[in-house]
Protein backbone atom coordinates (compact mmCIF):
# COMPACT_ATOMS: atom_id res chain seq x y z
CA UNK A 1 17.60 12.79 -13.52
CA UNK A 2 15.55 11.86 -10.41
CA UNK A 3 15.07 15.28 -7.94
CA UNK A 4 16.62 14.72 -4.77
CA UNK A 5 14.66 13.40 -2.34
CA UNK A 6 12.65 11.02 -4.96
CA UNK A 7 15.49 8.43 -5.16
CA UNK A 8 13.60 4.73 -4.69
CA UNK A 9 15.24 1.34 -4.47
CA UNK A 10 13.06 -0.72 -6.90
CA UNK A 11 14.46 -3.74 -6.38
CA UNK A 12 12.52 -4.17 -3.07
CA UNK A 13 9.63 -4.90 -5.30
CA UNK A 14 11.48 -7.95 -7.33
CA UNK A 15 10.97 -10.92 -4.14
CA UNK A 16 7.13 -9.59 -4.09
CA UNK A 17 7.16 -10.14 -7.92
CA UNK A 18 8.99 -13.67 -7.80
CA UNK A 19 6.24 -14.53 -5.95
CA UNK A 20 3.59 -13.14 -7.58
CA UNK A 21 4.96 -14.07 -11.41
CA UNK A 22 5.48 -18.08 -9.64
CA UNK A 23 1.82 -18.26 -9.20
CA UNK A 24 0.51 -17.28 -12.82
CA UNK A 25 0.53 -19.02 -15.92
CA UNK A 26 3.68 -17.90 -18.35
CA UNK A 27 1.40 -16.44 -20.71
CA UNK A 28 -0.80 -14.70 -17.95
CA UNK A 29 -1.69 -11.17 -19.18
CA UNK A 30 -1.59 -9.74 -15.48
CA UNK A 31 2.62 -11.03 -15.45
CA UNK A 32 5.13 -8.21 -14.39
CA UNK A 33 7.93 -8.01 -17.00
CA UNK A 34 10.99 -7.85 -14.69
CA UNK A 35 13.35 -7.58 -18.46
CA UNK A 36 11.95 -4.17 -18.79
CA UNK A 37 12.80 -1.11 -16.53
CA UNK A 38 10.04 0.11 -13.86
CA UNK A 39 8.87 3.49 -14.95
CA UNK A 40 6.94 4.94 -12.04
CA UNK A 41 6.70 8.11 -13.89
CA UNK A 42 7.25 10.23 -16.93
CA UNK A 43 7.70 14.14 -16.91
CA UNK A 44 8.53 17.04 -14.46
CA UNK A 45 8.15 16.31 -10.67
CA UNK A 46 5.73 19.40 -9.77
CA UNK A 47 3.92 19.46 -13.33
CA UNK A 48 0.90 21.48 -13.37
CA UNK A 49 -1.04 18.74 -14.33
CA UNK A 50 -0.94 15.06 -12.85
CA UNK A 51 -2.18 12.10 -15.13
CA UNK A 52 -3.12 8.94 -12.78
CA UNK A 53 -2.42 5.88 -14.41
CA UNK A 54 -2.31 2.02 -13.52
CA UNK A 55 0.94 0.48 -15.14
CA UNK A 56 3.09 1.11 -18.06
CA UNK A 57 2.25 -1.24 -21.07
CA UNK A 58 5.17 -2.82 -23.56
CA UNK A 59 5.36 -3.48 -27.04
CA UNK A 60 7.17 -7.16 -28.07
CA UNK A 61 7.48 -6.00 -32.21
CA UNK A 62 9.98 -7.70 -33.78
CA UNK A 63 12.46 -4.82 -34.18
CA UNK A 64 10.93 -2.25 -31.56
CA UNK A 65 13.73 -0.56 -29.98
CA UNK A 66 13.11 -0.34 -26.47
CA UNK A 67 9.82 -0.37 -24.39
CA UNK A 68 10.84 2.55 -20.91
CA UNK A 69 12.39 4.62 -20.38
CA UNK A 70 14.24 5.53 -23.02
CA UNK A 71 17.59 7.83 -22.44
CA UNK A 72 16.45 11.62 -21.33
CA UNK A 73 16.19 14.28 -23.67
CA UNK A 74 16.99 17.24 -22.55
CA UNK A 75 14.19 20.02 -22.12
CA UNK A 76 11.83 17.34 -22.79
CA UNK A 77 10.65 15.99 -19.49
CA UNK A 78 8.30 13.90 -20.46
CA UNK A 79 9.97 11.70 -23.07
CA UNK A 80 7.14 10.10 -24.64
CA UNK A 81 7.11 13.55 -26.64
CA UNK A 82 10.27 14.05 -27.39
CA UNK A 83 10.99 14.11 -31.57
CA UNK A 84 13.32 10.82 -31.04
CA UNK A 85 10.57 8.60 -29.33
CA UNK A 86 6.87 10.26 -30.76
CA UNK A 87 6.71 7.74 -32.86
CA UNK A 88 7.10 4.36 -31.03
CA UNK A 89 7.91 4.53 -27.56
CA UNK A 90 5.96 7.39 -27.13
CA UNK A 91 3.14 7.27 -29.49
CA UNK A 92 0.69 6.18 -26.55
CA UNK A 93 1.10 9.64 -25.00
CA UNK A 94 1.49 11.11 -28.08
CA UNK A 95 -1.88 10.53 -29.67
CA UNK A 96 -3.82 11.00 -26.21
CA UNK A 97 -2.22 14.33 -25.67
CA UNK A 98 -2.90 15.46 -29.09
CA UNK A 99 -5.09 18.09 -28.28
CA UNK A 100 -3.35 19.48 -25.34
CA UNK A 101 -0.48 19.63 -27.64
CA UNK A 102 -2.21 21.16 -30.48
CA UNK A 103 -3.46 24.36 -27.87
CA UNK A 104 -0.12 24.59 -26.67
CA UNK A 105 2.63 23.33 -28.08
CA UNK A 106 4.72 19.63 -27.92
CA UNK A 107 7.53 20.72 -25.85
CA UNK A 108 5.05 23.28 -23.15
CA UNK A 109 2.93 19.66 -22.76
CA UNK A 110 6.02 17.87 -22.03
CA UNK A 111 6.92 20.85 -19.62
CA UNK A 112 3.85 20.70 -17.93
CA UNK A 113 2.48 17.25 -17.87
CA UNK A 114 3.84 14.63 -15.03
CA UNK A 115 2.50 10.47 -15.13
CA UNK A 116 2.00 8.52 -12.32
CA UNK A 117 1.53 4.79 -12.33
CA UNK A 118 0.43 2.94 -9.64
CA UNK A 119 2.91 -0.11 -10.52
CA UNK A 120 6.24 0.92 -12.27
CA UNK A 121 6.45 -2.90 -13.85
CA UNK A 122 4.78 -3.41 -17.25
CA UNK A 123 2.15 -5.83 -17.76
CA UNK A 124 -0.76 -6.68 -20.47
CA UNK A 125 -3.12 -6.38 -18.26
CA UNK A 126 -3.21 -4.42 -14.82
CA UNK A 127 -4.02 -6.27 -11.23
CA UNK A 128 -5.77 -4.00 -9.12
CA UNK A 129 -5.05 -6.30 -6.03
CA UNK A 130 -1.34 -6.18 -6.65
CA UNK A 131 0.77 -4.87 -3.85
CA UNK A 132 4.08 -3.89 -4.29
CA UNK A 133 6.62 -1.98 -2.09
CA UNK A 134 6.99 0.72 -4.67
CA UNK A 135 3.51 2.27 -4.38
CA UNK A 136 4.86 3.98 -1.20
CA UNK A 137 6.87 6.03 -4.00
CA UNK A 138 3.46 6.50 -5.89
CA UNK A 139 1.85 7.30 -2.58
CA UNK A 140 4.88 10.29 -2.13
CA UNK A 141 5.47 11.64 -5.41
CA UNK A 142 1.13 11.70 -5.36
CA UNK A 143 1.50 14.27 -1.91
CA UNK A 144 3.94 16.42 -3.16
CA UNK A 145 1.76 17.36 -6.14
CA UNK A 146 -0.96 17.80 -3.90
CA UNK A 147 1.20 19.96 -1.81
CA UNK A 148 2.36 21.92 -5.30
CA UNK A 149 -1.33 22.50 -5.98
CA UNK A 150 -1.40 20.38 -9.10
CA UNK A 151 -4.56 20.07 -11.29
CA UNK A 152 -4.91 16.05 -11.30
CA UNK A 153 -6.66 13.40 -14.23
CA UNK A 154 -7.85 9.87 -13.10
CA UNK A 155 -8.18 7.37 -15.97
CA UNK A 156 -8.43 4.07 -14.23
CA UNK A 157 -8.35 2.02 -10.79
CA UNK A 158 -9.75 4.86 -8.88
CA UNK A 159 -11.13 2.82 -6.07
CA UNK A 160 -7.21 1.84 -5.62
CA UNK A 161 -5.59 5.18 -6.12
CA UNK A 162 -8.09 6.53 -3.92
CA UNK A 163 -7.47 3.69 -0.90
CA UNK A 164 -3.16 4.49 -1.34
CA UNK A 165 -3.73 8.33 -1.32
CA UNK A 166 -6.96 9.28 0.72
CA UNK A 167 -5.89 12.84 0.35
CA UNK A 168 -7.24 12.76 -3.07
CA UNK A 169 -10.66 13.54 -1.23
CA UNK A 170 -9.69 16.65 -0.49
CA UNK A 171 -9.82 17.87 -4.37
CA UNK A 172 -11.38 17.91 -7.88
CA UNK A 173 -10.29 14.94 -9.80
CA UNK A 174 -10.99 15.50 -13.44
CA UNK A 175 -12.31 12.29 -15.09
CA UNK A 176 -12.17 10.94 -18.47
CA UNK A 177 -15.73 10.04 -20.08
CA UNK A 178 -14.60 6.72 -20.65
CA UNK A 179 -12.72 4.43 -17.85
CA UNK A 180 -10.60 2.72 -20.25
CA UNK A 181 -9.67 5.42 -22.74
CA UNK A 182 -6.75 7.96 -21.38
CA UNK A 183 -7.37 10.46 -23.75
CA UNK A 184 -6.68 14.05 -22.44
CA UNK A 185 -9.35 15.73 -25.06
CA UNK A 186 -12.30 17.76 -25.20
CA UNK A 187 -14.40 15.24 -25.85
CA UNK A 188 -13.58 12.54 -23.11
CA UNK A 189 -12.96 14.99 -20.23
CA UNK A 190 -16.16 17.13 -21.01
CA UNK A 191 -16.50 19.20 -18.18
CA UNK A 192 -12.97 18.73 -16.71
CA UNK A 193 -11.69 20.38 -20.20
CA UNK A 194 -11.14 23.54 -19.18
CA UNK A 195 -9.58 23.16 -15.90
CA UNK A 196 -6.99 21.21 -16.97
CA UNK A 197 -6.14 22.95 -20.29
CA UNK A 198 -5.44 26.10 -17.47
CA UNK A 199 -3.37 23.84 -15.55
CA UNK A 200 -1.16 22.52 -18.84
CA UNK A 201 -1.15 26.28 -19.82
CA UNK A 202 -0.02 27.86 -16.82
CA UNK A 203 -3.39 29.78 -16.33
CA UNK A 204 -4.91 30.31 -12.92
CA UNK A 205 -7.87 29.37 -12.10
């Protein structure tokens, strides 16, 4: 269930998409999917920890069962977690929070992790000059975790996260090793490890 005051009328963004899907080729990787339901995030609004993303992705298996969101599970925020959806929907967040989850548990992660995406609409490929109505909601839900002191991650499109929310200057981003790999693990966010294994834990720094 959305909080109050983060209700957003998505449809604005479908004559901007029209447009935009009109002037690519039909098997363009960078085409919105309109079919499947914008997802502009996943988890608890005023998570400890905020994972910046670009768009959601989809998966056309013969047989796959639906690409997002799938129907809420209660106590389990961020869905991609939950026992139902682990295993397909969610196995994208599943393997890159693996470690966070191992430290501290599948449901606490789910508890304590919120996703952003720049663009709610799936797409193979993400188009960093795409402008849509709906990253004013991306721009608002990004303030109030600034305002609730959130620990944030930026994977990808920084340059564009970074032009919507200029506030970002104002703290630490913790960066993954690798610009195209999301993982939230020792490894990849070296330094940043620490700081946001407190934030996921409920730890002060």
């Amino acid at each position: 269930m959305t909080p109050p005051g983060f209700e957003f009328d998505f449809s604005a963004d479908l004559p901007f998409i029209e447009t935009y899907n009109a002037r690519r080729a039909p098997d363009a990787r960078s085409r919105l999917r309109t079919e499947i339901a914008p997802m502009p995030y996943e988890g608890r609004i005023g998570a400890p920890l905020t994972w910046l993303l670009a768009n959601p992705g989809y998966d056309t298996s013969l047989g796959y069962p639906f690409n997002h969101p799938p129907p809420v599970t209660e106590g389990w925020p961020l869905q991609s977690l939950a026992p139902a959806y682990r295993a397909g929907y969610g196995k994208w967040a599943w393997d890159r929070l693996r470690e966070l989850r191992e430290a501290l548990g599948d449901q606490h992660v789910s508890n304590n992790v919120l996703t952003l995406q720049l663009c709610p609409w799936a797409s193979a490929s993400f188009d960093t000059g795409l402008r849509l109505p709906s990253r004013a909601f991306a721009r608002k839900l990004v303030l109030h975790q600034l305002q609730m002191r959130s620990q944030f991650v930026l994977v990808r499109s920084e340059a564009t996260w970074r032009e919507l929310v200029p506030e970002l200057a104002n703290v630490t981003l913790a960066r993954t090793a690798h610009p195209l790999s999301a993982y939230l693990s020792k490894g990849n966010l070296g330094e940043h490890w620490n700081a946001v294994l407190r934030a996921v834990s409920g730890v002060a720094a």
